[in-house]
Protein backbone atom coordinates (compact mmCIF):
# COMPACT_ATOMS: atom_id res chain seq x y z
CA UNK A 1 15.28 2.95 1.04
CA UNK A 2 13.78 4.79 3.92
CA UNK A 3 11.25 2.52 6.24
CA UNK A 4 9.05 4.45 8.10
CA UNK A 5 6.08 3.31 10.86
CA UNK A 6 2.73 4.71 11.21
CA UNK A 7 3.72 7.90 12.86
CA UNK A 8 5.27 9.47 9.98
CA UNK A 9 2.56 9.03 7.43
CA UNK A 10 2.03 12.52 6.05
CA UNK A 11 2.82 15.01 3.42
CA UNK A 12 5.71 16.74 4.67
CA UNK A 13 7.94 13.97 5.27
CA UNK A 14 6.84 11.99 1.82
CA UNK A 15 7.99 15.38 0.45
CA UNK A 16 11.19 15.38 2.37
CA UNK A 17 12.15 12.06 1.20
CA UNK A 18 11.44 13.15 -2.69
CA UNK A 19 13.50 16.24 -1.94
CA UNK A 20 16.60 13.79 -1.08
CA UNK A 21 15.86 11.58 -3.49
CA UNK A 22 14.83 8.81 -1.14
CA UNK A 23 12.99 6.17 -1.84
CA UNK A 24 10.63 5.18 1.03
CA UNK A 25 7.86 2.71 2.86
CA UNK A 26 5.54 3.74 5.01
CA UNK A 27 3.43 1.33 7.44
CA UNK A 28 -0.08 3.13 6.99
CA UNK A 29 -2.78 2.67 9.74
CA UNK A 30 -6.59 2.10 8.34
CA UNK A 31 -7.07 5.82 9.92
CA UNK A 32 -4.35 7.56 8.43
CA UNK A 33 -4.39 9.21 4.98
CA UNK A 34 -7.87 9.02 4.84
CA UNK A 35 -8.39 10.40 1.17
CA UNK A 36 -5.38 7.90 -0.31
CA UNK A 37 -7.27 4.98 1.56
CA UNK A 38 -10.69 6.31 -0.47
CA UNK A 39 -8.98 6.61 -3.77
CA UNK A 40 -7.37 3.27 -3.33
CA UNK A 41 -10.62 1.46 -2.19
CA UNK A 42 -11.90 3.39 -5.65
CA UNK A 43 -8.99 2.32 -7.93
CA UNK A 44 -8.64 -0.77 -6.84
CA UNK A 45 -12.07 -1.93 -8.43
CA UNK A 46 -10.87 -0.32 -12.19
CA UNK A 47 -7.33 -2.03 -11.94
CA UNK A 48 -8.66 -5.21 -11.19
CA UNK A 49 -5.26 -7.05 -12.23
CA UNK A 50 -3.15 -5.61 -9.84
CA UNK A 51 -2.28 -8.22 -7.32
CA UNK A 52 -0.18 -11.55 -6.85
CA UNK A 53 -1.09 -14.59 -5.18
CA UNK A 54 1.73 -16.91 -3.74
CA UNK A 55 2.46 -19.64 -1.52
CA UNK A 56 5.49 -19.17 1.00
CA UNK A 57 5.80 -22.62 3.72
CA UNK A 58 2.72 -22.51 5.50
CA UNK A 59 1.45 -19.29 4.59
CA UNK A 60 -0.71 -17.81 1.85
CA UNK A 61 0.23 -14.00 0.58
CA UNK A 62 -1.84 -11.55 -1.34
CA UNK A 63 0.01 -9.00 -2.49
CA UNK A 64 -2.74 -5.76 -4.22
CA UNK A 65 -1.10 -2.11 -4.96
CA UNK A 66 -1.99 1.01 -7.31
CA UNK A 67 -0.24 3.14 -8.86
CA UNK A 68 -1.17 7.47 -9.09
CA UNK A 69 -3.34 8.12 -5.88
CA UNK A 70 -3.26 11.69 -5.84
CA UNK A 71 -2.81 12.92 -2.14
CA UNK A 72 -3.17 16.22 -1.44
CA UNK A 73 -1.99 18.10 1.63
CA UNK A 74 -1.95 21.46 2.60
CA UNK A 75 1.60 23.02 3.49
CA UNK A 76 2.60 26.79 2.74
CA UNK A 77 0.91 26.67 -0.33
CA UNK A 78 -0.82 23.07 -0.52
CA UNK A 79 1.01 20.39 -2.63
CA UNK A 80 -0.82 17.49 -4.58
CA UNK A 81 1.72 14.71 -5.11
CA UNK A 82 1.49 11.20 -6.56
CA UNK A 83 2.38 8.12 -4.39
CA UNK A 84 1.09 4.53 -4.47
CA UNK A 85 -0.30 1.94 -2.26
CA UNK A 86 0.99 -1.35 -1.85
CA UNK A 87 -1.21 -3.64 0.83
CA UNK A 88 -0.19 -7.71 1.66
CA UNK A 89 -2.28 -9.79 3.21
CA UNK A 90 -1.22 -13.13 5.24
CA UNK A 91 -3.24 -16.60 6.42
CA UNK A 92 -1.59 -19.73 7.07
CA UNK A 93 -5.28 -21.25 5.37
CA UNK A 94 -5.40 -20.87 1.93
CA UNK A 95 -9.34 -20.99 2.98
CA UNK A 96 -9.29 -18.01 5.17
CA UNK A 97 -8.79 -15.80 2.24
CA UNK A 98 -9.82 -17.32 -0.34
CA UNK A 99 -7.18 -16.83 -2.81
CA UNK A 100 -7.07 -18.36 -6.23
CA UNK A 101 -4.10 -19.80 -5.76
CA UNK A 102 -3.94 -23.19 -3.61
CA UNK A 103 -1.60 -23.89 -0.86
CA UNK A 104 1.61 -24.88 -1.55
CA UNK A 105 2.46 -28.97 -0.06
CA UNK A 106 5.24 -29.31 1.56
């Protein structure tokens, strides 16, 4: 598993890590990728079951992803490749974010 911060997010080096075989992570800025951020904003309302709620100490998670965002980017030839978007969200408030599930007592 290859972990990767926000400088890396681009075509070339998600293809590089499918070349090898690699699975990888990438930390992805709300500026970066901007056509995989549109598609996921646009997925997200038809897959409306794709999250999970949980509780872990004081802290409240929300955990949303899809699956087949198409992201296209143009190398020698251009190459449109699948990936998929996983975001988590954190409050210590169950309030804040208004979850449906309730906070955990410790």
């Amino acid at each position: 598993m290859v972990l990767l911060d926000g400088l890396y997010p681009n075509g070339p080096i998600m293809a590089l890590c499918r070349k090898n075989k690699w699975d990888f992570m990438i930390v992805l800025q709300d500026k970066s990728l901007k056509s995989a951020w549109e598609e996921y904003e646009g997925l997200t309302r038809l897959e409306t079951n794709n999250y999970f709620n949980t509780a872990w100490g004081n802290r409240i998670q929300r955990f949303e992803w899809v699956n087949g965002i198409e992201y296209y980017y143009v190398g020698v030839n251009g190459v449109l490749m699948g990936t998929s978007m996983l975001l988590c969200f954190t409050n210590k408030k169950a309030y804040d974010i208004k979850l449906s599930c309730q906070e955990k007592q410790e």
